[in-house]
Protein backbone atom coordinates (compact mmCIF):
# COMPACT_ATOMS: atom_id res chain seq x y z
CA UNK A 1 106.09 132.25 88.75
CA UNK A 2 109.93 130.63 89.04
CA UNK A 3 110.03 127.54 86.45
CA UNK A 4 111.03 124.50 88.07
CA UNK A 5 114.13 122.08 86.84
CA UNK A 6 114.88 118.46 88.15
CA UNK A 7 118.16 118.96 89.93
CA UNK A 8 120.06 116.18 92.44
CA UNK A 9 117.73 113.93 92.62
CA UNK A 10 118.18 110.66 94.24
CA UNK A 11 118.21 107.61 91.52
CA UNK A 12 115.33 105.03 91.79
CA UNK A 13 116.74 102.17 89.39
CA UNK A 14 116.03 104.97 86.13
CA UNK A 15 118.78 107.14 84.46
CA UNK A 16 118.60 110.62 85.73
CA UNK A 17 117.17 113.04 83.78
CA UNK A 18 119.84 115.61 82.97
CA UNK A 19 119.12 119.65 83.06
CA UNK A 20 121.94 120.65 80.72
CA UNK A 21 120.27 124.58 81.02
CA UNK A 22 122.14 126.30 83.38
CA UNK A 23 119.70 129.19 83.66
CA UNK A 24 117.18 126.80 84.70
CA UNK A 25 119.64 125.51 87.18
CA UNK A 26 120.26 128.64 88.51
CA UNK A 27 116.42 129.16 88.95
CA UNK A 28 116.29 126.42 90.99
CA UNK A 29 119.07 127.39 93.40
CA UNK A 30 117.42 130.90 93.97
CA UNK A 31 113.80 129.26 94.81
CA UNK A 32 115.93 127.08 97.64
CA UNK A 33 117.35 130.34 98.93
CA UNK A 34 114.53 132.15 98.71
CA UNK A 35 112.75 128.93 101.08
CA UNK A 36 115.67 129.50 103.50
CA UNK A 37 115.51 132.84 103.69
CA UNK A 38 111.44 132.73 104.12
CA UNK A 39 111.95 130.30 106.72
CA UNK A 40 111.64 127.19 105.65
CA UNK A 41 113.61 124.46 106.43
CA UNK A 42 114.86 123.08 103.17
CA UNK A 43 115.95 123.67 100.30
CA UNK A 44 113.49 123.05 96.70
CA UNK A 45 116.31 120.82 95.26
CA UNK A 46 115.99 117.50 97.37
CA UNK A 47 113.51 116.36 99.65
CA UNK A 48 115.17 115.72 102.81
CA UNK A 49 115.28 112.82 105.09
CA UNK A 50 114.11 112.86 108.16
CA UNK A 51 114.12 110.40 111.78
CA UNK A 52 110.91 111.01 111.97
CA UNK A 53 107.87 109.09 110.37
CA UNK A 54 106.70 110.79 106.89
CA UNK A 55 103.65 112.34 107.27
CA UNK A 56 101.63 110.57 104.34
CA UNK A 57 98.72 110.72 102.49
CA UNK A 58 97.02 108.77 100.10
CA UNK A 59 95.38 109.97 97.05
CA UNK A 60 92.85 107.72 94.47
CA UNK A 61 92.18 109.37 90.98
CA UNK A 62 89.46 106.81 88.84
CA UNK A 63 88.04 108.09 85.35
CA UNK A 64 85.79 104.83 84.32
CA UNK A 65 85.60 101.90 87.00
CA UNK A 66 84.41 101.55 90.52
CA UNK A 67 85.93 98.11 91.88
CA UNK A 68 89.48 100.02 92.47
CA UNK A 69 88.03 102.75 94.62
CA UNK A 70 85.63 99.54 96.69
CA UNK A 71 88.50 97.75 97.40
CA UNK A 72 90.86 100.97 98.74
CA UNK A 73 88.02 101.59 100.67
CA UNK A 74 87.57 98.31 102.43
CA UNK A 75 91.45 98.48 103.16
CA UNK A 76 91.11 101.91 104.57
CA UNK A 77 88.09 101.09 106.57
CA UNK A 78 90.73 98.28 108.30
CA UNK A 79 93.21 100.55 108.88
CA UNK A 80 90.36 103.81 110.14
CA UNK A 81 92.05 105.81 107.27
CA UNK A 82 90.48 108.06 104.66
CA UNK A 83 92.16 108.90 100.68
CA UNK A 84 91.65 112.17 98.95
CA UNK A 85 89.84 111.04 96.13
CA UNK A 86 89.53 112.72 92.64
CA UNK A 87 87.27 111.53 90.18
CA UNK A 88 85.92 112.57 86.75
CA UNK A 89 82.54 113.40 86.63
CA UNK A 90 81.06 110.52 84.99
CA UNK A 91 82.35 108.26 87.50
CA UNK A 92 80.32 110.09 90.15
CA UNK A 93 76.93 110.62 88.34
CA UNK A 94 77.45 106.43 87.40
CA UNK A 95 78.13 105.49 91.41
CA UNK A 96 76.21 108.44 93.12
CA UNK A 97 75.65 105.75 96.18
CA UNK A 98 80.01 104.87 96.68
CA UNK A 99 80.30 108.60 96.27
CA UNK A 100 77.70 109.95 99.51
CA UNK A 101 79.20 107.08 101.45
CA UNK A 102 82.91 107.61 101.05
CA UNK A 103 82.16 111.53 101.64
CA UNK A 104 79.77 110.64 104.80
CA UNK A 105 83.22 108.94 105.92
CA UNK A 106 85.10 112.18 105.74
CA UNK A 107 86.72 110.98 101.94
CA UNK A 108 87.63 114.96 100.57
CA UNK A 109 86.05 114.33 96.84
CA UNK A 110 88.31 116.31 94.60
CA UNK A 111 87.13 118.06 91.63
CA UNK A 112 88.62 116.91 88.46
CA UNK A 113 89.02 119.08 85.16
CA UNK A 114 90.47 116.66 82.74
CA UNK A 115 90.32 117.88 79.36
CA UNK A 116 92.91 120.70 79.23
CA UNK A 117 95.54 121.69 81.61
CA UNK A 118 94.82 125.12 83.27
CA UNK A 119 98.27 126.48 81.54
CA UNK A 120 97.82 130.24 80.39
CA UNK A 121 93.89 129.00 79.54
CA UNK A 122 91.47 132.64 80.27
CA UNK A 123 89.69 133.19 83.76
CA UNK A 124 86.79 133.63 82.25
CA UNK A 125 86.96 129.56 81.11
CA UNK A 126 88.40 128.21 83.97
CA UNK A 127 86.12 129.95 86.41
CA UNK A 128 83.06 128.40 84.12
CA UNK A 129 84.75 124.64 84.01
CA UNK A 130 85.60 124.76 87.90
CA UNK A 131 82.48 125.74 88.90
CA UNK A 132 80.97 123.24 86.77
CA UNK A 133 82.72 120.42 88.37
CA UNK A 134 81.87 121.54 91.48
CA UNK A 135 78.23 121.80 90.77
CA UNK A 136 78.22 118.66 89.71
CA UNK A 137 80.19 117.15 93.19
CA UNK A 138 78.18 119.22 95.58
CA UNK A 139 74.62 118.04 93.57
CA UNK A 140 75.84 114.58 93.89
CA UNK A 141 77.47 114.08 97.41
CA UNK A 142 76.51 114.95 100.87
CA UNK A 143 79.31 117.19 101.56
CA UNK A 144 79.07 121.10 101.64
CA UNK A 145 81.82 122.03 99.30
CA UNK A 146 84.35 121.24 97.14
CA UNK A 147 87.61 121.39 98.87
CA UNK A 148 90.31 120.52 96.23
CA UNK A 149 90.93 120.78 92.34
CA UNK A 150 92.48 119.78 89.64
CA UNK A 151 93.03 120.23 85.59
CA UNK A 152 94.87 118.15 83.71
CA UNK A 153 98.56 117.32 84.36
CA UNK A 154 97.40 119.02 87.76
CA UNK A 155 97.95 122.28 86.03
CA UNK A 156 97.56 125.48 87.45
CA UNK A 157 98.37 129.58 87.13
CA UNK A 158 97.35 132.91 88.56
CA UNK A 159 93.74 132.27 86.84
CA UNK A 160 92.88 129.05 88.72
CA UNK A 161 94.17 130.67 91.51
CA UNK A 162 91.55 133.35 91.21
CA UNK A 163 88.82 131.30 90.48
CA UNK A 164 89.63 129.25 93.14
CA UNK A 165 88.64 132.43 95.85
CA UNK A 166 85.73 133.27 93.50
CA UNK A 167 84.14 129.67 94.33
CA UNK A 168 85.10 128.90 97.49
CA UNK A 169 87.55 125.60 96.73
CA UNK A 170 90.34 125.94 99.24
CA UNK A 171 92.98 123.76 97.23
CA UNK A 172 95.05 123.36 94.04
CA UNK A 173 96.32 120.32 93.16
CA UNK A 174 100.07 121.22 91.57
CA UNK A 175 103.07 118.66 89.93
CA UNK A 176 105.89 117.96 92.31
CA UNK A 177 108.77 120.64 92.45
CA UNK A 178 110.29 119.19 95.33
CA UNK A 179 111.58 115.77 94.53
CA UNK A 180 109.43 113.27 96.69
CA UNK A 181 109.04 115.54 98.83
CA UNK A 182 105.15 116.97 99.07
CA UNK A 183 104.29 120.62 100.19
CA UNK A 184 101.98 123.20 100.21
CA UNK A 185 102.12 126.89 99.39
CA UNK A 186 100.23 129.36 100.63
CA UNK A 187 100.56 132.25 97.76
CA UNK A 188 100.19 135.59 99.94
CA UNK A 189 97.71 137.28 97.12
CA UNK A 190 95.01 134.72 97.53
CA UNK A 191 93.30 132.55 99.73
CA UNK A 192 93.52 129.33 97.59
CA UNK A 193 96.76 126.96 99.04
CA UNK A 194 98.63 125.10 96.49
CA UNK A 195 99.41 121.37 96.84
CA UNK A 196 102.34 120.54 95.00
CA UNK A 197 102.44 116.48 95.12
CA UNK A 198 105.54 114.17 95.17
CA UNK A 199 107.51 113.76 92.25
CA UNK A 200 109.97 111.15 90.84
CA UNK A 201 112.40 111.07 87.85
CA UNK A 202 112.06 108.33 85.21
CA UNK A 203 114.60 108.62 82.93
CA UNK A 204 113.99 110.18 79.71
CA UNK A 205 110.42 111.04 80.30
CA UNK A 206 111.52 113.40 82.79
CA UNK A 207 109.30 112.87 85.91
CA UNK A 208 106.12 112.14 87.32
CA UNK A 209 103.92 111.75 90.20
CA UNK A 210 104.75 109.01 92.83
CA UNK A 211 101.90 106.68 91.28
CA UNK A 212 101.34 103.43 89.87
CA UNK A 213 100.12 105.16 86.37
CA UNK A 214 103.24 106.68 86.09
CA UNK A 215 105.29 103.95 85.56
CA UNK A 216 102.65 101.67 84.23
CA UNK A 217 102.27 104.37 81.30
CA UNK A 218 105.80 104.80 81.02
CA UNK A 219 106.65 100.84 80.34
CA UNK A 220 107.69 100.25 83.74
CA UNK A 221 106.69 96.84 85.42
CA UNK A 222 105.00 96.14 88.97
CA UNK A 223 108.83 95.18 90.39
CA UNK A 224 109.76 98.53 89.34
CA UNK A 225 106.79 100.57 91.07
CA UNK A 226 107.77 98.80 93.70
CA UNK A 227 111.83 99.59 94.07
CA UNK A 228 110.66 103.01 93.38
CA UNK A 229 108.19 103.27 96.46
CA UNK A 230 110.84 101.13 98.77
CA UNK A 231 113.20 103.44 97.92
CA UNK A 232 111.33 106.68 98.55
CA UNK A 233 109.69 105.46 102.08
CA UNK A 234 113.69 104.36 103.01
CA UNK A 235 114.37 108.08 102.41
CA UNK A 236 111.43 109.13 104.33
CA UNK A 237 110.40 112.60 102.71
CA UNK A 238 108.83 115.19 105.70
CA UNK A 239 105.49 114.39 103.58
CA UNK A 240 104.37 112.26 100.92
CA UNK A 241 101.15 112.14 98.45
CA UNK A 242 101.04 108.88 97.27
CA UNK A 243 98.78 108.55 94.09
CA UNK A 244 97.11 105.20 92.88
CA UNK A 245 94.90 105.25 90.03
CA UNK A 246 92.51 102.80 91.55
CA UNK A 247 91.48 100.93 88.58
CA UNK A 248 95.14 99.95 88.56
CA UNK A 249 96.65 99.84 91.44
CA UNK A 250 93.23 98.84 93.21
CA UNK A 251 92.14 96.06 90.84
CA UNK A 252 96.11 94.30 89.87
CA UNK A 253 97.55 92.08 92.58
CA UNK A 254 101.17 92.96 92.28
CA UNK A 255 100.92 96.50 91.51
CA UNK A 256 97.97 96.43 94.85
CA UNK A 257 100.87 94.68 96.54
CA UNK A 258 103.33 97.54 96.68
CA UNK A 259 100.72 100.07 98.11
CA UNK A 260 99.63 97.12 100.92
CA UNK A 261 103.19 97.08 102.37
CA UNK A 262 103.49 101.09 101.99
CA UNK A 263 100.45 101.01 104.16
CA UNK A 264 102.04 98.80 106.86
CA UNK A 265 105.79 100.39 106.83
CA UNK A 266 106.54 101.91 110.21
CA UNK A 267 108.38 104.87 107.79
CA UNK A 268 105.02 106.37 107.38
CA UNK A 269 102.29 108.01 109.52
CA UNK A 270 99.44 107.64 107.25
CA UNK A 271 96.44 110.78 107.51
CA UNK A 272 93.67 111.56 107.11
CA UNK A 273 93.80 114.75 104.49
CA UNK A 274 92.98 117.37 107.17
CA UNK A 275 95.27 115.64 109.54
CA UNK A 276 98.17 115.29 107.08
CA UNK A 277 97.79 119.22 106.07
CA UNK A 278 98.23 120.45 109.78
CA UNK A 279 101.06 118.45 109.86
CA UNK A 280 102.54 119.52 106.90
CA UNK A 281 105.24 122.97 107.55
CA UNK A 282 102.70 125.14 104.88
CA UNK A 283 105.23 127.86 102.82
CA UNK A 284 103.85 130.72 102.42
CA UNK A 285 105.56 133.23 99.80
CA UNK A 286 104.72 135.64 97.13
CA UNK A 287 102.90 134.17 94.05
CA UNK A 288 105.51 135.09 91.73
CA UNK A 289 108.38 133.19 94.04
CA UNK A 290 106.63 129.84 93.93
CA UNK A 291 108.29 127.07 91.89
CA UNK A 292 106.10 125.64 89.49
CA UNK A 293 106.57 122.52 87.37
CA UNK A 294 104.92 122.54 83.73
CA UNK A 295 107.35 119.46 82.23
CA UNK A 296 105.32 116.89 80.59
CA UNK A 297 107.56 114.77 78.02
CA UNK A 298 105.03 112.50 77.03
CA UNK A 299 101.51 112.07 76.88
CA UNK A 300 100.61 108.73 75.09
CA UNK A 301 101.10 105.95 77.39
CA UNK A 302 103.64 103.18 76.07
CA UNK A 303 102.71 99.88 78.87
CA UNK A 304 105.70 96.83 78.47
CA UNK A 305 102.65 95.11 79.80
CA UNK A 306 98.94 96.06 78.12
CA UNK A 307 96.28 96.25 81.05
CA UNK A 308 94.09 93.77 80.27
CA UNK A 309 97.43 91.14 80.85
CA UNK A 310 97.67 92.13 84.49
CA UNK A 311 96.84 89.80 87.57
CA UNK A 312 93.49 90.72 88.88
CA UNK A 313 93.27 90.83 92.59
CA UNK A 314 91.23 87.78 93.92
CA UNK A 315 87.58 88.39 94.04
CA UNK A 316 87.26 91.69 91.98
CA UNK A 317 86.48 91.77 88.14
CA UNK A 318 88.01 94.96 87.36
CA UNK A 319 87.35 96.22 83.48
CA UNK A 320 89.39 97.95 81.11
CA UNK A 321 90.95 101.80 82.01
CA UNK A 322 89.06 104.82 80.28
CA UNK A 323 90.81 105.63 76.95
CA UNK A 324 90.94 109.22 77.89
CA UNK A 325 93.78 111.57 77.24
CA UNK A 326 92.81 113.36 80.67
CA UNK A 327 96.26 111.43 82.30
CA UNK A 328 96.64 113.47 85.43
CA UNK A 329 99.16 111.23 87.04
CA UNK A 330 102.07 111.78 85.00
């Protein structure tokens, strides 16, 4: 698996963060060639603008709460859009009812592994905790199977690959290598497709998912999430993932602000998740050629502004977040 370094990416009002290891730099400009060469259309280094519309998706992740996920839904519903939603397990054995009805609407409920990152971890245990969480979905919901998975820090390798066939789960969520720009590969050893989401740099930290928690965690305000998403949907990536954690981003006016305009910029074709994937350009390659992004600089979330001290939006009483170290959006 090629390692994955940050390299000439765009600046979104945060220093960049600098790759001073040339090997790693080098890495990075054999994956783009080896794209090229395997026909695709750009290179892993930026994610390219295009004339078109991005081709965008929305994704919800909630550990604790419920209000967040209600009141994405009720926007959706306006707009006759679906999320991909991925929620701990607790969440869905509290609010069984939400759960059947956003699934009955053609919501993809993603499974959710958040208590260690599927790094180098044995098949044998990741096979047992995957199967496990989908258990749990499939007892729960109406739908047939569980389509999509994650660990923490949306970690993957070979292992969850393989697992993956074993059970039946057709997708692997997977941190950004592509700048903001989201793809999929399709590793040519297994059946399982990889989702590798949209990343952005922050400085120091070294970078995350496009996301309110991101930023939130990393002592960013609600004016900043927002310059951040302006300036990615000006770029207009091919395709986009764009993450909320809904008891933040669906329960706080001004951070809920930033994803209401996203909705209604005419940069964006919003999907549904199995319209955005056929319209995503999927890359298939060898397992071993397919970038993969295991930086994490930080793991304790440092807010400018605690949670409780943020607007709520009118009408919903939204409680505290989860204290859980299970921080996929990072």
């Amino acid at each position: 698996m090629l390692a994955m370094a940050p390299l000439n990416r765009p600046s979104f009002g945060f220093p960049f963060w600098r790759n001073r290891n040339l090997k790693r730099i080098a890495a990075v400009m054999s994956a783009g060639m080896i794209l090229l060469a395997g026909g695709a259309q750009y290179s892993l280094a930026q994610a390219p603008r295009t004339d078109r519309q991005t081709n965008g998706l929305i994704m919800l992740i909630e550990f604790e709460k419920i209000e967040g996920v209600r009141h994405w839904e009720r926007q959706l519903d306006r707009r006759g859009l679906t999320a991909l939603v991925q929620a701990q397990h607790n969440v869905i054995a509290e609010y069984p009812r939400d759960f059947i009805r956003l699934s009955l609407k053609g919501y993809p409920i993603a499974g959710l592994y958040a208590d260690k990152a599927f790094w180098d971890v044995p098949y044998e245990e990741q096979f047992a905790r995957m199967r496990e969480v989908k258990q749990a979905i499939e007892k729960t919901t109406v739908v047939t199977s569980m389509r999509v998975f994650g660990s923490k820090y949306f970690a993957y390798d070979e292992n969850t690959l393989r697992a993956a066939d074993a059970l039946g789960v057709e997708y692997v969520l997977a941190r950004g290598t592509a700048g903001e720009r989201a793809i999929i590969y399709a590793p040519k050893e297994y059946k399982a497709k990889i989702i590798s989401v949209s990343n952005v740099p922050f400085g120091e930290m070294g970078t995350g998912s496009l996301c309110d928690y991101s930023l939130w965690a990393r002592g960013s305000t609600d004016d900043d999430f927002a310059n951040v998403v302006q300036k990615v949907l000006a770029r207009r990536p091919s395709d986009m993932i764009l993450v909320s954690h809904a008891y933040l981003g669906g329960t706080k006016a001004k951070w809920w602000r930033t994803y209401e305009k996203a909705l209604e910029s005419k940069d964006v074709q919003w999907r549904r998740f199995d319209d955005w994937v056929k319209a995503v350009g999927i890359i298939e390659l060898p397992y071993e050629k397919i970038p993969v992004n295991r930086e994490v600089k930080y793991e304790a979330p440092k807010p400018a502004i605690p949670f409780e001290r943020l607007e709520d939006v009118p009408g919903l009483k939204a409680g505290s977040p989860v204290k859980s170290d299970g921080l996929l959006c990072q």
